[in-house]
N, C-alpha and C. Protein backbone atom coordinates (compact mmCIF):
# COMPACT_ATOMS: atom_id res chain seq x y z
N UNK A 1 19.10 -72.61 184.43
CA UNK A 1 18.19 -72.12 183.42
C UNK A 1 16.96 -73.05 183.36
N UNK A 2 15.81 -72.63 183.13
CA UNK A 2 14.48 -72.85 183.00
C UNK A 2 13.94 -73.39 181.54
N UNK A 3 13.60 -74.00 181.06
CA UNK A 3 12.72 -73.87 180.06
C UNK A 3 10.98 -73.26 180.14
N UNK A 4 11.55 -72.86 178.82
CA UNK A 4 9.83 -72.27 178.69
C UNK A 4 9.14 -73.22 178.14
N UNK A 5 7.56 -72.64 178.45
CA UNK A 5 6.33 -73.83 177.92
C UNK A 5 6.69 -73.73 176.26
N UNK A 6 7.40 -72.74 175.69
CA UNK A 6 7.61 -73.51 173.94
C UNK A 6 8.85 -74.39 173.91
N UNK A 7 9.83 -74.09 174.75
CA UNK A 7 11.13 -75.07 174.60
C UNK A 7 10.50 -76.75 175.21
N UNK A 8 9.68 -76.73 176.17
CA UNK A 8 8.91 -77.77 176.19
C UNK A 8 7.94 -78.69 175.06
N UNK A 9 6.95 -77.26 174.59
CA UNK A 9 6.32 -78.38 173.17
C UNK A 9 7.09 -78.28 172.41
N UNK A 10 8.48 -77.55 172.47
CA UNK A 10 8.78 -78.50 170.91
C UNK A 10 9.70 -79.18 171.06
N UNK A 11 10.40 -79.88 172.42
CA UNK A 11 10.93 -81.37 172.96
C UNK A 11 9.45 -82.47 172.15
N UNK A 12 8.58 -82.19 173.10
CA UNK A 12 7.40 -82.84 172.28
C UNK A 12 7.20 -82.89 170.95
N UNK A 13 7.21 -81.83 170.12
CA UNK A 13 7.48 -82.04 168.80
C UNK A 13 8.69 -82.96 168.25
N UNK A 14 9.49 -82.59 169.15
CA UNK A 14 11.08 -83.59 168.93
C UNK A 14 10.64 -85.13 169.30
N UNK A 15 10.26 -85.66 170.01
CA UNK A 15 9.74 -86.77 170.30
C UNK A 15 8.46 -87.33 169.61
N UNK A 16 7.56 -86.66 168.81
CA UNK A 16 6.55 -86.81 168.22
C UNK A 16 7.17 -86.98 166.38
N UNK A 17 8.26 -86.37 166.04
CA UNK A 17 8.95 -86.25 164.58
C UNK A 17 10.07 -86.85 164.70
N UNK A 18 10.86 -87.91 165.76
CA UNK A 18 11.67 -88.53 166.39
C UNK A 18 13.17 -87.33 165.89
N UNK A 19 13.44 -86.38 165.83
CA UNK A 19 14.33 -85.86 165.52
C UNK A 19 15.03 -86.13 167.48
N UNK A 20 16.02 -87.02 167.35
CA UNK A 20 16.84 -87.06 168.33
C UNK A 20 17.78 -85.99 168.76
N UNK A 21 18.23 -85.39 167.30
CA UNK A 21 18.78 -84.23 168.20
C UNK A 21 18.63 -83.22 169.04
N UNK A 22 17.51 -82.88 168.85
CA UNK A 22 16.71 -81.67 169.23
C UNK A 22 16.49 -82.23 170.69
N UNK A 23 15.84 -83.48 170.76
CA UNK A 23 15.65 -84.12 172.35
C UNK A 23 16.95 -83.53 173.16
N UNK A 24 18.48 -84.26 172.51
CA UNK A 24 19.83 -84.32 173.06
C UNK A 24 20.13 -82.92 173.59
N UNK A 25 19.66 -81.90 172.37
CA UNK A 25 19.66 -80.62 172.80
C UNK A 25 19.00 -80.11 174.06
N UNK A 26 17.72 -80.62 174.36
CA UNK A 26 16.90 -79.90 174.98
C UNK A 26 17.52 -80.52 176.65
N UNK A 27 17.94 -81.91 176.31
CA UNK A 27 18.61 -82.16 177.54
C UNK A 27 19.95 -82.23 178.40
N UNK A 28 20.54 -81.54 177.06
CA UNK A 28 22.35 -81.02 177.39
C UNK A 28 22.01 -79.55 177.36
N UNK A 29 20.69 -78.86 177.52
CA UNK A 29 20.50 -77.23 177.88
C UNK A 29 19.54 -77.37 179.22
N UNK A 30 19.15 -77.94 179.39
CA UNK A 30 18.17 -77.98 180.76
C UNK A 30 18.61 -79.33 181.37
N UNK A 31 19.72 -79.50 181.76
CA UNK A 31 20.16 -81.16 182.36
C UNK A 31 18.86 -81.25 183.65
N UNK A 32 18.78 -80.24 184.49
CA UNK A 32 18.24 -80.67 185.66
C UNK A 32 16.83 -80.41 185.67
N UNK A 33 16.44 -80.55 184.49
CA UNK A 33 14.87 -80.33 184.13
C UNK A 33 14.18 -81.64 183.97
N UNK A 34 13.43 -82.43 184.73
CA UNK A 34 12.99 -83.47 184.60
C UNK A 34 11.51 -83.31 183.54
N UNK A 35 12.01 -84.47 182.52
CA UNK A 35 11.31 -84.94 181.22
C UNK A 35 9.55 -85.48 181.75
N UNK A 36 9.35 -85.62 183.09
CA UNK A 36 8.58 -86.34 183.24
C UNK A 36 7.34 -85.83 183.59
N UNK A 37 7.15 -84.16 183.97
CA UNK A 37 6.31 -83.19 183.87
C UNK A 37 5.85 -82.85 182.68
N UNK A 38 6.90 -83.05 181.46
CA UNK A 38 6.67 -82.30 180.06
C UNK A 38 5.41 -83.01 179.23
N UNK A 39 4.16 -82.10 179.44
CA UNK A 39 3.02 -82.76 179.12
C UNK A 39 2.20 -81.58 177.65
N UNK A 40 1.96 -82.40 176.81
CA UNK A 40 0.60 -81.19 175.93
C UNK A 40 -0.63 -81.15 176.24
N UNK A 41 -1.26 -80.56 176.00
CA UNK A 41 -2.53 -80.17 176.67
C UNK A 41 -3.56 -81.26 177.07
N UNK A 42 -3.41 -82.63 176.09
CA UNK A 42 -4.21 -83.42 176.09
C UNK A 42 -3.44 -84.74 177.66
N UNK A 43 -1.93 -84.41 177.90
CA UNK A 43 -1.64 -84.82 178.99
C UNK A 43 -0.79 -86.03 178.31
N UNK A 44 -0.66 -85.87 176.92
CA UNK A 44 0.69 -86.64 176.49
C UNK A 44 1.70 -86.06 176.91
N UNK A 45 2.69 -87.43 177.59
CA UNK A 45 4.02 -87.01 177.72
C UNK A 45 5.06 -87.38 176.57
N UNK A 46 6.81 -87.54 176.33
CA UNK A 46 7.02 -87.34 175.67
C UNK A 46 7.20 -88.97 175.53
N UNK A 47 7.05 -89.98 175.89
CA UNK A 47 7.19 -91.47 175.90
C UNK A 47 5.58 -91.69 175.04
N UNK A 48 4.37 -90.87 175.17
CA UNK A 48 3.40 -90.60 173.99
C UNK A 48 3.67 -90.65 172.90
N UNK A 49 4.57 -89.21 172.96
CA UNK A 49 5.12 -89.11 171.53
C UNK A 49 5.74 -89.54 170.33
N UNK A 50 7.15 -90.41 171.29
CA UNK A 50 7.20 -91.05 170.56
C UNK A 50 7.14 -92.35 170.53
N UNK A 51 6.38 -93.29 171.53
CA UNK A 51 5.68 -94.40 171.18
C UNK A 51 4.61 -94.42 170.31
N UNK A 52 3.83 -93.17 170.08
CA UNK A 52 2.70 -93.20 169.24
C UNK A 52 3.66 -93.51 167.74
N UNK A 53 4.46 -92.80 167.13
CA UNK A 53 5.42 -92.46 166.04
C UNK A 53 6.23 -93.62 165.69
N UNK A 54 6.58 -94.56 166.50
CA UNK A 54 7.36 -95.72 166.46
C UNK A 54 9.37 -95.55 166.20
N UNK A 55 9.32 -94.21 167.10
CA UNK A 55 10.89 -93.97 167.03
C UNK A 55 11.43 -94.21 168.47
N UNK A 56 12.06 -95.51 168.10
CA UNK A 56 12.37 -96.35 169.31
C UNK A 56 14.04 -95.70 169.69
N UNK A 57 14.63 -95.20 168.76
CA UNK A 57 16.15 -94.53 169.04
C UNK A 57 15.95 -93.26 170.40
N UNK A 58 14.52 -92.59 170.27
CA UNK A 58 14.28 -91.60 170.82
C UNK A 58 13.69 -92.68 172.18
N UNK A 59 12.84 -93.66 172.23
CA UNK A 59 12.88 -93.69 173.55
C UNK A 59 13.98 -94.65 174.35
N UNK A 60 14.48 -95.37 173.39
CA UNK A 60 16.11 -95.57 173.67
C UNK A 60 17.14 -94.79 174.49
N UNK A 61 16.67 -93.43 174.19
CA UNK A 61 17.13 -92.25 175.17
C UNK A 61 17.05 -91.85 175.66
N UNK A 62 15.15 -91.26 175.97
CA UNK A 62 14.90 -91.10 177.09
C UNK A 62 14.38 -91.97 178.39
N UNK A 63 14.22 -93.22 178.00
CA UNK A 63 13.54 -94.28 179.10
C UNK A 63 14.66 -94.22 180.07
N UNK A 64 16.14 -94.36 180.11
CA UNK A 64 17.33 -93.92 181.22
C UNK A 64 16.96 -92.35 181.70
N UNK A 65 16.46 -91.40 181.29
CA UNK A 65 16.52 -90.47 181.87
C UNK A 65 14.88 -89.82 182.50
N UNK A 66 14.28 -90.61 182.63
CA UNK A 66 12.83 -90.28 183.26
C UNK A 66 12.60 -91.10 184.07
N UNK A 67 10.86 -90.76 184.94
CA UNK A 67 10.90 -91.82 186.06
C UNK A 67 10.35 -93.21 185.62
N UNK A 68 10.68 -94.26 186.16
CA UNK A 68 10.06 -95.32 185.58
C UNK A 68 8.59 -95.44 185.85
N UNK A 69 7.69 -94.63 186.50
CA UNK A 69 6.67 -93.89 186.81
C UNK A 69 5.95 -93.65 185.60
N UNK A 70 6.57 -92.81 184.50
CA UNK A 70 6.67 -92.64 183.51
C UNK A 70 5.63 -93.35 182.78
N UNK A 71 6.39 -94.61 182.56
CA UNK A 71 5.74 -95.45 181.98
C UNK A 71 4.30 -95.74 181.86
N UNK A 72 3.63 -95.64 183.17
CA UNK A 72 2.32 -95.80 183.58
C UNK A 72 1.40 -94.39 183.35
N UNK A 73 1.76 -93.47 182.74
CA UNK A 73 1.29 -92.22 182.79
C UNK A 73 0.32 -91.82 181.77
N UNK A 74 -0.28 -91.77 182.48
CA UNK A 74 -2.35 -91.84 181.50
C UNK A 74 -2.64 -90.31 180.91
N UNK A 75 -2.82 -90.37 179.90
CA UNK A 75 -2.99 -89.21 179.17
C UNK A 75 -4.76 -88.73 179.54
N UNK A 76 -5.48 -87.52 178.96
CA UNK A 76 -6.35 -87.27 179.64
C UNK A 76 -7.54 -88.79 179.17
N UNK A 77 -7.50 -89.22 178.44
CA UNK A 77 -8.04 -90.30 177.84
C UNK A 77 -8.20 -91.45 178.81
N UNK A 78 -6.94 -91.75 179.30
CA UNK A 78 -6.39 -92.79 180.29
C UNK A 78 -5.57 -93.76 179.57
N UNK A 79 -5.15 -93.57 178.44
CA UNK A 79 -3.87 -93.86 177.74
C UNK A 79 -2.51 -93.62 177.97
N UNK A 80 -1.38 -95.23 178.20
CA UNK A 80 -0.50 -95.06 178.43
C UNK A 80 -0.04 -94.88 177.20
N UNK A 81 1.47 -94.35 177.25
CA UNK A 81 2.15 -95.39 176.17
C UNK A 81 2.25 -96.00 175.22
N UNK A 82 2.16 -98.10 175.86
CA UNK A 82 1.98 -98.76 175.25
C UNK A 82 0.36 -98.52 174.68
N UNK A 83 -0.72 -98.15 175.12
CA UNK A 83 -1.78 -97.89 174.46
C UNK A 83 -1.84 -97.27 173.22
N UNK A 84 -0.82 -96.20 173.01
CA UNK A 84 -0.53 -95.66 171.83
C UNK A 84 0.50 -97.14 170.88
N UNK A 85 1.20 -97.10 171.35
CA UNK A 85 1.78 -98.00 170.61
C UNK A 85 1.20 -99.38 170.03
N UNK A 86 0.35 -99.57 170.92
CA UNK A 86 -0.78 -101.14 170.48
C UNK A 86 -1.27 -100.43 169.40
N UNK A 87 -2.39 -99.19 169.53
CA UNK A 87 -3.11 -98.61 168.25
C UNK A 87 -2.66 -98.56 166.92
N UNK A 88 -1.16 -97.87 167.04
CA UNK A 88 -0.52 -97.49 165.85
C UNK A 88 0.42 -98.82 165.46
N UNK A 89 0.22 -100.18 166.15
CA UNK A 89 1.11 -101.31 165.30
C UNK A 89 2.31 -101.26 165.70
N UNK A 90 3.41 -100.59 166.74
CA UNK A 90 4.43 -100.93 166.81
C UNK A 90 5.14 -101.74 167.91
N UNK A 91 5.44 -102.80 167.01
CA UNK A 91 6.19 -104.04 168.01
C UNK A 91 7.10 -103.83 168.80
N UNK A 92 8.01 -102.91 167.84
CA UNK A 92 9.40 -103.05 168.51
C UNK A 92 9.23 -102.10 169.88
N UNK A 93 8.42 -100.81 169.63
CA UNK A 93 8.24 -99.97 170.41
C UNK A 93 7.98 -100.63 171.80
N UNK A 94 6.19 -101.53 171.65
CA UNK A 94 5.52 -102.04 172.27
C UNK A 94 6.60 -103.12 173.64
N UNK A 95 7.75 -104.01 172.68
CA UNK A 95 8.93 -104.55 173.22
C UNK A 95 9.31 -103.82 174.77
N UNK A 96 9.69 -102.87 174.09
CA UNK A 96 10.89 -101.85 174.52
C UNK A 96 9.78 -101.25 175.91
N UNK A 97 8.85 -100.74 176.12
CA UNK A 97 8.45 -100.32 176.96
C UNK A 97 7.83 -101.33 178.15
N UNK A 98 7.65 -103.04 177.92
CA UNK A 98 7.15 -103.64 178.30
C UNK A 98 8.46 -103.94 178.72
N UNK A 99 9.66 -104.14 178.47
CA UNK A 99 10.97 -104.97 178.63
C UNK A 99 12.05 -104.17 179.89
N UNK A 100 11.33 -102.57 179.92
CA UNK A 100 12.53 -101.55 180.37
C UNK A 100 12.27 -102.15 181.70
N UNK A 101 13.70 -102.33 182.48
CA UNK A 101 13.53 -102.45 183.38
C UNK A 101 14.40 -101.11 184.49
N UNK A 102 13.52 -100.63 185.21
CA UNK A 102 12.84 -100.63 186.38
C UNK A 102 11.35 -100.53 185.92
N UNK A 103 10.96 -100.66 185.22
CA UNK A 103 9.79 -100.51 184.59
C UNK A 103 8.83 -101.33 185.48
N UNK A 104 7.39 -101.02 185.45
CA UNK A 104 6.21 -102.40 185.54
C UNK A 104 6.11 -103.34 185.24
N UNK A 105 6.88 -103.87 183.95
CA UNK A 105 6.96 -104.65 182.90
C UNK A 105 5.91 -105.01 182.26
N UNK A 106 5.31 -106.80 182.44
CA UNK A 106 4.25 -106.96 181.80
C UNK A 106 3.14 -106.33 182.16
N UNK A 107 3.12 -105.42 183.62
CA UNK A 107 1.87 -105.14 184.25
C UNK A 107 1.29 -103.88 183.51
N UNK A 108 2.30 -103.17 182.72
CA UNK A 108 1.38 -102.07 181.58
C UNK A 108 0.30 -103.16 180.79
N UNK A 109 0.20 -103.96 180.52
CA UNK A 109 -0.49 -104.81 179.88
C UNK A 109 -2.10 -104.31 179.99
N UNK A 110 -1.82 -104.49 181.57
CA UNK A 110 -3.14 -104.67 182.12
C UNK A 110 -3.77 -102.88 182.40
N UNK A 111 -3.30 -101.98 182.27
CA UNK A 111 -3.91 -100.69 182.40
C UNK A 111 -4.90 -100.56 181.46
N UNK A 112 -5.99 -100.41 181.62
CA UNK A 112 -6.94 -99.69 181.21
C UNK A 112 -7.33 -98.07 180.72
N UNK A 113 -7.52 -97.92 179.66
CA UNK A 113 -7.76 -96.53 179.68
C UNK A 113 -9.44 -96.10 179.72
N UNK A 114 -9.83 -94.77 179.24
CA UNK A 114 -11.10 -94.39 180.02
C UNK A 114 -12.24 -95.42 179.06
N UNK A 115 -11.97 -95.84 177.94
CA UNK A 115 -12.42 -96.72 177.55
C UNK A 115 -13.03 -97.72 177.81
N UNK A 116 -12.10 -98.37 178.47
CA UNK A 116 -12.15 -99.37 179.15
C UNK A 116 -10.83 -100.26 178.96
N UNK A 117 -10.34 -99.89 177.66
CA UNK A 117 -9.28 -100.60 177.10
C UNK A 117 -8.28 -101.07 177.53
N UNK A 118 -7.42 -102.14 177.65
CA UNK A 118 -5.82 -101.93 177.84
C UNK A 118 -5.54 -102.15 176.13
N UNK A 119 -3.71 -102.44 176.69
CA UNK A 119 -2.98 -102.13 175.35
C UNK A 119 -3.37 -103.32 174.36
N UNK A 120 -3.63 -104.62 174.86
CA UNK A 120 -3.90 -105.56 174.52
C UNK A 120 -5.38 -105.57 173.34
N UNK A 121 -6.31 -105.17 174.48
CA UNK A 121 -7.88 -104.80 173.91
C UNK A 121 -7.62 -103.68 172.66
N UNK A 122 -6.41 -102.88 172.55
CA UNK A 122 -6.15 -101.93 171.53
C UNK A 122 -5.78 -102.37 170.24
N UNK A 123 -4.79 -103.20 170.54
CA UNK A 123 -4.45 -103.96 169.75
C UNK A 123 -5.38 -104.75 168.86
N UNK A 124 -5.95 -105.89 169.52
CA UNK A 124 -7.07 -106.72 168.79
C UNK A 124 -8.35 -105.52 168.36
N UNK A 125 -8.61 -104.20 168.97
CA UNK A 125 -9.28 -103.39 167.77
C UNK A 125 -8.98 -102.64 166.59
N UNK A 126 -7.69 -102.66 167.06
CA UNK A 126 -6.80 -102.55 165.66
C UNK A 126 -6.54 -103.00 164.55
N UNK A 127 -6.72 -104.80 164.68
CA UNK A 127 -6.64 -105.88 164.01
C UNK A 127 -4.86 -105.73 164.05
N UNK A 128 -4.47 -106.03 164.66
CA UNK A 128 -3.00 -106.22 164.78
C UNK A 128 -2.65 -107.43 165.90
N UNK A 129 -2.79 -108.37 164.80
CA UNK A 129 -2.59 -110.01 165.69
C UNK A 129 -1.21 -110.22 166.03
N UNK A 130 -0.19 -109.73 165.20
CA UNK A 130 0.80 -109.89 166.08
C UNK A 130 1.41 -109.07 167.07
N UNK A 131 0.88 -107.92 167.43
CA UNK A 131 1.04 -107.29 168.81
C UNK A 131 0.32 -107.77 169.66
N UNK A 132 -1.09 -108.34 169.55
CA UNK A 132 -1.69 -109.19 170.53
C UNK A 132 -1.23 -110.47 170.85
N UNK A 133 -1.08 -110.96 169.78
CA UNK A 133 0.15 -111.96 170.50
C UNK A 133 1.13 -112.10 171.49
N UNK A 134 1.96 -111.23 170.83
CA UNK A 134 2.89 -110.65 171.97
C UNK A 134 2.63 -110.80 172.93
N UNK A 135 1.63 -109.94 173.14
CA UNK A 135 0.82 -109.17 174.40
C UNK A 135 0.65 -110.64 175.10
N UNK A 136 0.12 -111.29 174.70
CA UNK A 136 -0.67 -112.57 175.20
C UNK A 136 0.68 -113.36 175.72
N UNK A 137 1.81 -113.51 174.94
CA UNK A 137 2.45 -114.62 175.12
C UNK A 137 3.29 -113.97 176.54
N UNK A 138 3.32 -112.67 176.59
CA UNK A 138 4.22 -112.52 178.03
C UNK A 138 3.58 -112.21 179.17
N UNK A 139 2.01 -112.18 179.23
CA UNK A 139 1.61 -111.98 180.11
C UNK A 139 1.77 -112.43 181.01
N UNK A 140 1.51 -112.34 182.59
CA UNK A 140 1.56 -113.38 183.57
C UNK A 140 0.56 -114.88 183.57
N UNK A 141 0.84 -115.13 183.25
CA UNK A 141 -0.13 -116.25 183.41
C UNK A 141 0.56 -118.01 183.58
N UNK A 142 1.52 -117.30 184.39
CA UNK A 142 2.56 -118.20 185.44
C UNK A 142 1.26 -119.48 186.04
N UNK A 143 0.65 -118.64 187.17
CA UNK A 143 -0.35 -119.32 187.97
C UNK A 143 -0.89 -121.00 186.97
N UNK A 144 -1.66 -120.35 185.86
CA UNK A 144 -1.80 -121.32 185.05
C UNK A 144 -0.91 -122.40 184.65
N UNK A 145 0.07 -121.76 184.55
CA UNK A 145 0.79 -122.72 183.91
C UNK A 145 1.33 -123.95 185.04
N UNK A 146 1.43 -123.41 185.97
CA UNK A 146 1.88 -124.00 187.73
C UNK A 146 0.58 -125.10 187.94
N UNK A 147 -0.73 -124.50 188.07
CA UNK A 147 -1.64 -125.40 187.73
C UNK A 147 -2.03 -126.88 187.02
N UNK A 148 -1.80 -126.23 185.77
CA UNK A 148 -1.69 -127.11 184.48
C UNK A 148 -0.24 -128.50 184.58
N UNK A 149 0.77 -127.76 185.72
CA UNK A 149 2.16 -129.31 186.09
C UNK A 149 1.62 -129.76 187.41
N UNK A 150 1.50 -129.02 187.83
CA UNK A 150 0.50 -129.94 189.01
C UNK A 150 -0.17 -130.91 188.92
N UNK A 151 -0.86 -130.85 187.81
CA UNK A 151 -2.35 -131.57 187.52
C UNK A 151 -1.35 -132.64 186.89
N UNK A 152 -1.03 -132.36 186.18
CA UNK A 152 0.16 -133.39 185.45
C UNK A 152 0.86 -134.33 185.85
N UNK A 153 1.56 -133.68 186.87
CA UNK A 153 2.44 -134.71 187.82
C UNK A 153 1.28 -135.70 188.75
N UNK A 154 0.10 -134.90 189.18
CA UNK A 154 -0.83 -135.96 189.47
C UNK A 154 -1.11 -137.29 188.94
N UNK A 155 -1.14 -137.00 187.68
CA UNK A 155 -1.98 -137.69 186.60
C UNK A 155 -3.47 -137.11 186.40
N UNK A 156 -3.56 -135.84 186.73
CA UNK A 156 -4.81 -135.59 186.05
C UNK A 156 -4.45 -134.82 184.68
N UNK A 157 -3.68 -134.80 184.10
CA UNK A 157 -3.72 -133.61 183.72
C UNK A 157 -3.50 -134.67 182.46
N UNK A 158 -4.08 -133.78 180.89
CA UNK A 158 -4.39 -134.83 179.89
C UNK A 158 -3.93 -133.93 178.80
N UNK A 159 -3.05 -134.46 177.87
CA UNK A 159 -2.08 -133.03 176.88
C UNK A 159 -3.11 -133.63 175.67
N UNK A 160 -4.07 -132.66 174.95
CA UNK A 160 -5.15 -133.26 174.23
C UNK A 160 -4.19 -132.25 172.59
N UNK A 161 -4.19 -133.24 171.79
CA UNK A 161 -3.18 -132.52 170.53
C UNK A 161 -4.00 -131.70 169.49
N UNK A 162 -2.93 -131.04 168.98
CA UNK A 162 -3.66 -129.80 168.28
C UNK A 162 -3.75 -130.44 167.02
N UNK A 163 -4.73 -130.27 166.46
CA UNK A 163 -5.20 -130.46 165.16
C UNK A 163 -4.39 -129.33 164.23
N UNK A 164 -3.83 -129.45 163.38
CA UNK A 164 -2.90 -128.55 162.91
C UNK A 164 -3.85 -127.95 161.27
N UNK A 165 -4.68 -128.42 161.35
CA UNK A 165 -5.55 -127.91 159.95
C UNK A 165 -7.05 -126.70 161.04
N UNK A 166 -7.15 -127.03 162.01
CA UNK A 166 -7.80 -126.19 162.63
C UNK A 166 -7.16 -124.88 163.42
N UNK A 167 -7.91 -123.41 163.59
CA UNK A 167 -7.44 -122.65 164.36
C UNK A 167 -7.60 -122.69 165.89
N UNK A 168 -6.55 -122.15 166.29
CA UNK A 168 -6.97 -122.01 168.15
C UNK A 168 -8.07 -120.80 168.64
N UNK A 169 -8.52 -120.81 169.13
CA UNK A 169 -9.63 -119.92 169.69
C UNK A 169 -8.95 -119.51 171.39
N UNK A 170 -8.53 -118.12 171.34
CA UNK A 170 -7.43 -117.88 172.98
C UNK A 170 -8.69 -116.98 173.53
N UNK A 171 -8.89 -117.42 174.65
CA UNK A 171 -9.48 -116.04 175.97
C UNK A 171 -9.05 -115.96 176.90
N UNK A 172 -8.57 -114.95 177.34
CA UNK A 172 -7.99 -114.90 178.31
C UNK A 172 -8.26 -113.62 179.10
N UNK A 173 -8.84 -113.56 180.76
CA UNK A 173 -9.83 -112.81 181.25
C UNK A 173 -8.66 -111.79 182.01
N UNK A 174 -8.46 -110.81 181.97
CA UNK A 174 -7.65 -109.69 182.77
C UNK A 174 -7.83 -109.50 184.42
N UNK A 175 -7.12 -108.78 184.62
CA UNK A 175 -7.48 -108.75 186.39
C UNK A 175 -8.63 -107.85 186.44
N UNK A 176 -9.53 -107.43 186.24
CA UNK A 176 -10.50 -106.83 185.77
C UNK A 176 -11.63 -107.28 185.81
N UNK A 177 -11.65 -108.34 185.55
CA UNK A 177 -12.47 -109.65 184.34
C UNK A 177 -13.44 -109.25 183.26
N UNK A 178 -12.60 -108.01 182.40
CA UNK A 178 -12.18 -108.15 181.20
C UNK A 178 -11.76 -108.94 179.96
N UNK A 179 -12.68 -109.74 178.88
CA UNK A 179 -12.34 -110.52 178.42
C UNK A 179 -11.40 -110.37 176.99
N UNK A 180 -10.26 -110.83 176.62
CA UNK A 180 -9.48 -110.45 175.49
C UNK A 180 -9.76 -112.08 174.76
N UNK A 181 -10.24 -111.87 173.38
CA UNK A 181 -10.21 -112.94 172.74
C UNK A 181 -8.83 -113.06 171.29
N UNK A 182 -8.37 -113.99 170.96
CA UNK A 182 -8.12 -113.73 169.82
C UNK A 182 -8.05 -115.53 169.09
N UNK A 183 -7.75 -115.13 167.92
CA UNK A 183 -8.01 -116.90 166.96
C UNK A 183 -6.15 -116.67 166.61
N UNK A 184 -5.73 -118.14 166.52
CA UNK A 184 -3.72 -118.12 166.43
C UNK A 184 -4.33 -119.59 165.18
N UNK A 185 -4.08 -118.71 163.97
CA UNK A 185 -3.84 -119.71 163.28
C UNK A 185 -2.80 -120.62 162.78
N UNK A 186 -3.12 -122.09 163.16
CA UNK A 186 -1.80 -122.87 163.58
C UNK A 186 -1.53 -123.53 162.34
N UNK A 187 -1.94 -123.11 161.10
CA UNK A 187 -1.27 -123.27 159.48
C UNK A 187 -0.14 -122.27 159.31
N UNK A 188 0.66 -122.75 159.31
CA UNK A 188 1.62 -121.36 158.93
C UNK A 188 1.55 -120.83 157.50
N UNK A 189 1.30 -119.48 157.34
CA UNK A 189 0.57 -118.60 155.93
C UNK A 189 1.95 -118.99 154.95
N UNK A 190 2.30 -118.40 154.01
CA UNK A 190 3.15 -119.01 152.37
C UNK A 190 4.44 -118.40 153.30
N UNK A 191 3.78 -117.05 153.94
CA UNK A 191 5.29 -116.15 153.89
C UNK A 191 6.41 -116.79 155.08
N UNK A 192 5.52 -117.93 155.85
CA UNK A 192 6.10 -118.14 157.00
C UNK A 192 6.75 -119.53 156.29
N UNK A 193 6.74 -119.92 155.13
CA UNK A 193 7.27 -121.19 155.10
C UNK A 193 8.89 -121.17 154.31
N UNK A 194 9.88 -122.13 154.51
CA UNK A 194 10.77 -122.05 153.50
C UNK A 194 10.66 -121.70 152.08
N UNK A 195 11.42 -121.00 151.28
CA UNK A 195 10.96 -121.00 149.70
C UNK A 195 11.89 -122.24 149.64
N UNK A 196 10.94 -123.00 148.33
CA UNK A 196 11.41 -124.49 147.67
C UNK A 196 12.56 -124.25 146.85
């Protein structure tokens, strides 16, 4: 059996309103129907849907059953995914699609949409510092750090200490050379401290 283009948008609706059952349904009635064609007009798929929504149970379920291809799949915009998910603030989501493995992993990071954007650049226009964070802290940026013990074990290398009443100022240039800025303030705010 086949699905039709409405048993399709309203999987999408199911993934967009995280109703899991309806997904479970659509894929214990069409088992051999691959999820990874199922697009709406604008070329969201259903890892859109519900990464935009922040119902991580739903892509909990389908990330095992699509291609890991998937993941990278640019809406007509040139939005993945995680691009939706940087916009709309969700961490856990944001986690979960960066973490799946056979996935790209950190390398969704770096996609760009027609913007110019990645998920990162979405984020910091969002004002959502702690998804850019994130973003920042798992990026690759191995090389550097390999650099930075090198220099060290030389003796060039000079560990200059953080002033803990001042903020950090981060840039960090994409493969692109694309620049992502953000400020990591190194006071920790009331909510981050023990209550007395």
């Amino acid at each position: 059996m086949t699905p039709t283009e409405n048993d399709k948008q309203d999987l999408l609706l199911s993934c967009r309103f995280g109703d899991l059952d309806d997904v479970q349904h659509f894929i214990n009635t069409f088992p051999h129907e691959s999820l990874d064609g199922v697009q709406d007009d604008n070329g969201n798929s259903v890892l859109h849907m519900a990464a935009a929504n922040g119902h991580t149970d739903i892509l909990a379920y389908l990330l095992p059953r699509v291609s890991p291809s998937l993941l990278t799949h640019r809406n007509n915009a040139g939005s993945t995914a995680l691009h939706w998910a940087a916009v709309n603030r969700h961490l856990d989501v944001a986690q979960m699609l960066v973490r799946f493995s056979p996935g790209p992993g950190v390398d969704l990071i770096d996609i760009r949409n027609e913007a110019g954007r990645s998920p990162l650049g979405e984020a910091e226009i969002a004002g959502w510092d702690e998804g850019a964070r994130w973003f920042v802290q798992v990026m690759h940026l191995g090389e550097v750090r390999e650099a930075e013990a090198e220099a060290e074990e030389e003796g060039q290398g000079e560990k200059t200490p953080v002033d803990p009443s001042h903020a950090i100022e981060v840039e960090i240039q994409d493969s692109d050379g694309q620049m992502a800025r953000m400020t990591i303030n190194t006071k920790p705010s009331l909510s981050d401290r023990e209550p007395s």
